[in-house]
C-alpha atoms as a PDB file:
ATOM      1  CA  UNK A   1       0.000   0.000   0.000  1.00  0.00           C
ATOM      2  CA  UNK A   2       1.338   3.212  -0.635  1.00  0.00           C
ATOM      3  CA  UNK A   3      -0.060   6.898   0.461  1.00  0.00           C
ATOM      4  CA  UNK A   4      -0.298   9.971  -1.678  1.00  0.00           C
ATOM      5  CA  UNK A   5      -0.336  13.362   1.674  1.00  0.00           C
ATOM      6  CA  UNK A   6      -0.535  16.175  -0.145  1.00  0.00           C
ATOM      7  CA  UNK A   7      -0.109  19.375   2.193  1.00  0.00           C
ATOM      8  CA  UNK A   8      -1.499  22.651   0.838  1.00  0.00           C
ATOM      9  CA  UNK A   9      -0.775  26.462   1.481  1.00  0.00           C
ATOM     10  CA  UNK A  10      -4.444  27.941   0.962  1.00  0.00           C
ATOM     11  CA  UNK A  11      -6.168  31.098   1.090  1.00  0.00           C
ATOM     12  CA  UNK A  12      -7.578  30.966   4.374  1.00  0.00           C
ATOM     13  CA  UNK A  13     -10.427  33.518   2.557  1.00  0.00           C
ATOM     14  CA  UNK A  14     -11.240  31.360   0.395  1.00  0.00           C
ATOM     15  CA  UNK A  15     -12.033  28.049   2.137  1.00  0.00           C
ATOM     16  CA  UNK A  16     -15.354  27.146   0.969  1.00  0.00           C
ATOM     17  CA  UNK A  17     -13.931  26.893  -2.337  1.00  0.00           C
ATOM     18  CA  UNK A  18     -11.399  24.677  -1.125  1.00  0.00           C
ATOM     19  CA  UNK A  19     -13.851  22.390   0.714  1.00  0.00           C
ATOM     20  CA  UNK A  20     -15.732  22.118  -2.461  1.00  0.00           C
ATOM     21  CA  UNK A  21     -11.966  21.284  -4.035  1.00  0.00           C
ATOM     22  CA  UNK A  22     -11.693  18.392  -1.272  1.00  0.00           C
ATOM     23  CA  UNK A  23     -14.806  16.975  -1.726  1.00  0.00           C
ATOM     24  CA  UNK A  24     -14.870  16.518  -5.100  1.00  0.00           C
ATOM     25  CA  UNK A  25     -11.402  14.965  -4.510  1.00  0.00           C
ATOM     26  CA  UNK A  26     -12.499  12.520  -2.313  1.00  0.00           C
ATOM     27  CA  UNK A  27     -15.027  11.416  -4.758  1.00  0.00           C
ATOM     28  CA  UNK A  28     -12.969  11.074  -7.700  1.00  0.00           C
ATOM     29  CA  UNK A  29     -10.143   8.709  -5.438  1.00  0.00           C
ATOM     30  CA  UNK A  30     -12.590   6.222  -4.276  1.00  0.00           C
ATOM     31  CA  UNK A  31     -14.033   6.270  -7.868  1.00  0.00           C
ATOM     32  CA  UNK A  32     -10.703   4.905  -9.390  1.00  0.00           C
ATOM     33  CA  UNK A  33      -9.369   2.627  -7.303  1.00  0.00           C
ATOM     34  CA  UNK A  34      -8.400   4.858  -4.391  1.00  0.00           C
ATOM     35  CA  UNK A  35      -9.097   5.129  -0.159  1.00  0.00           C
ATOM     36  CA  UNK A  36      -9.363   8.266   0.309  1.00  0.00           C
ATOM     37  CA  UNK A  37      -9.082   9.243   4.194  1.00  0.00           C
ATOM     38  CA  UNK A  38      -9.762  13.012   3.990  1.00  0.00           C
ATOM     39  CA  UNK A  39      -8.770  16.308   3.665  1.00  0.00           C
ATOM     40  CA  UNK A  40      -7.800  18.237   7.277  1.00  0.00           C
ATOM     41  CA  UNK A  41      -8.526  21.163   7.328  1.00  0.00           C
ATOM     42  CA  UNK A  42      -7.198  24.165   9.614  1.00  0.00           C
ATOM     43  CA  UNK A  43      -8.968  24.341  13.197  1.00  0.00           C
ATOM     44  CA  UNK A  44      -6.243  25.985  15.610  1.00  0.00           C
ATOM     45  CA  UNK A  45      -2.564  27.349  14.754  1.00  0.00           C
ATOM     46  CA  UNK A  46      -1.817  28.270  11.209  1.00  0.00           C
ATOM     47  CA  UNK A  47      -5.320  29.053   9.137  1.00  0.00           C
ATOM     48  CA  UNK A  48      -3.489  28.904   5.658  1.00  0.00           C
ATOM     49  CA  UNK A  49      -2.624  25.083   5.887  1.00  0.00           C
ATOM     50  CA  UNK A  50      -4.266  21.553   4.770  1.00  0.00           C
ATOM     51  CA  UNK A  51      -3.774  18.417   3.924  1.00  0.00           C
ATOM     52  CA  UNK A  52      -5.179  15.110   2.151  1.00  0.00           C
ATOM     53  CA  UNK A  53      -4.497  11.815   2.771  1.00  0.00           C
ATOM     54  CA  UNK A  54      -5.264   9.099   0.661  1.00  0.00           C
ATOM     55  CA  UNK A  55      -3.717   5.446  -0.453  1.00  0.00           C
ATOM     56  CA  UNK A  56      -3.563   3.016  -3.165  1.00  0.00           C
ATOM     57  CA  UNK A  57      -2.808  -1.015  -3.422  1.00  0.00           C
ATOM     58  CA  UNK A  58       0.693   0.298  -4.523  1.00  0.00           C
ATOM     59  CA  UNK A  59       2.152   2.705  -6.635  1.00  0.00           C
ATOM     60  CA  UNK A  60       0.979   1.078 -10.048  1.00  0.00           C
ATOM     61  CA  UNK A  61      -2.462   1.479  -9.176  1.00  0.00           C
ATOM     62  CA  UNK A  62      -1.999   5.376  -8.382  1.00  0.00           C
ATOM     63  CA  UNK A  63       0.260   6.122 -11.643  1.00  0.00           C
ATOM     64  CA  UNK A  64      -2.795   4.372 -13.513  1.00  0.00           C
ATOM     65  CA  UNK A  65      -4.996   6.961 -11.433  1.00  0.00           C
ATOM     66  CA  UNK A  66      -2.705   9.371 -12.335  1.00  0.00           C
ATOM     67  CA  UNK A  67      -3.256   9.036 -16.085  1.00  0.00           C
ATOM     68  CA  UNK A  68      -6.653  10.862 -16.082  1.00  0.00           C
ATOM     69  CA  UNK A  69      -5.832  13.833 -14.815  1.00  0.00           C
ATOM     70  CA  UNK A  70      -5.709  16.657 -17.631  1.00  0.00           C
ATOM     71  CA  UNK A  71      -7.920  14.445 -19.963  1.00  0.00           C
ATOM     72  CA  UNK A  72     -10.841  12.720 -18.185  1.00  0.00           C
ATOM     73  CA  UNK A  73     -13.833  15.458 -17.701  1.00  0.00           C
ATOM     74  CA  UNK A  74     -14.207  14.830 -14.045  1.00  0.00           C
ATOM     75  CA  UNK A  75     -11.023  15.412 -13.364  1.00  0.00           C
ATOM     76  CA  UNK A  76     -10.669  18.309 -15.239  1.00  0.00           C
ATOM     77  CA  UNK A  77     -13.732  20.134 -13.498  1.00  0.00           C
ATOM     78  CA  UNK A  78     -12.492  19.253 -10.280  1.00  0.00           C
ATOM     79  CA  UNK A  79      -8.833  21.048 -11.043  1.00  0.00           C
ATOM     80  CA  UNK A  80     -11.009  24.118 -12.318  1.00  0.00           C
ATOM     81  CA  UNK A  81     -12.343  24.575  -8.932  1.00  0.00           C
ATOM     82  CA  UNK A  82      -8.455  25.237  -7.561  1.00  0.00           C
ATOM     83  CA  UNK A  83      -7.457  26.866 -10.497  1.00  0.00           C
ATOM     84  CA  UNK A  84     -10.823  29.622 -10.887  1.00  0.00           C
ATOM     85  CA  UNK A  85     -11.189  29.942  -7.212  1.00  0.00           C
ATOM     86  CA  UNK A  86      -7.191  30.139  -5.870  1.00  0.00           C
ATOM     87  CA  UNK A  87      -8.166  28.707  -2.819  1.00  0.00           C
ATOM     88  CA  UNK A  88      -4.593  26.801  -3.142  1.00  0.00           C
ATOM     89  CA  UNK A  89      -1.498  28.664  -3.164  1.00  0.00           C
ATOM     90  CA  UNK A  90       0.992  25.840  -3.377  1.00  0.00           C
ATOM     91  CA  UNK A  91       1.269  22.294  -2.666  1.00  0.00           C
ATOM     92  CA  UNK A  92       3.779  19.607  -1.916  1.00  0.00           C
ATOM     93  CA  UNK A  93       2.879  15.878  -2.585  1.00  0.00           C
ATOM     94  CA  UNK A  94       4.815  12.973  -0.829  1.00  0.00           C
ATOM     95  CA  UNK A  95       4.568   9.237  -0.483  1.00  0.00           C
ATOM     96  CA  UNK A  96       4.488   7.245   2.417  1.00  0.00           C
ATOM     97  CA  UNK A  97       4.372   3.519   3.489  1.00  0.00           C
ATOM     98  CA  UNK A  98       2.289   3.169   6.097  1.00  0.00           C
ATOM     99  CA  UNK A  99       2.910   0.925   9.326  1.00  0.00           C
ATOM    100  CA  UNK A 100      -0.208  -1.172   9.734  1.00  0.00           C
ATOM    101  CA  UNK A 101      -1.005  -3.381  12.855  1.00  0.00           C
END
């Protein structure tokens, strides 16, 4: 299993937008093969940081995930919610094996 935590710098004036971002996210991951474990969102400390989690049987399975972004429609209208509404000002995307009981 690998996971895909993307952490965000957002607009903290702009959150809705971003929660609409995230949940159309979340959607699209479980959709294609994908366990998506949410986006966290800021509640105390710094108000212009989030973060997603979410994991795939291994790192074939998300590079064929991967593949539909900038030419399958759902993915596309879920990118024009970031990129209309620059609720996200940057973000950094790392991989992680997780330790499992």
């Amino acid at each position: 299993m690998i996971t895909c935590v993307v952490e965000y710098v957002i607009d903290p004036a702009k959150i809705e937008a971003f929660e609409r971002f995230g949940r159309r996210w979340i959607e699209l991951v479980n959709a294609h093969g994908g366990n998506h474990h949410g986006y966290f969102l800021p509640s105390e400390g710094a108000s212009d940081k989030a973060m997603a989690l979410f994991s795939f049987p291994g790192l074939a399975e998300y590079e064929q995930y991967r593949t539909l972004f900038g030419k399958h429609p759902d993915f596309i209208e879920a990118d024009r919610i970031r990129e209309e509404s620059g609720c996200v000002l940057r973000y950094d995307r790392s991989f992680m094996r997780p330790m499992l009981p």
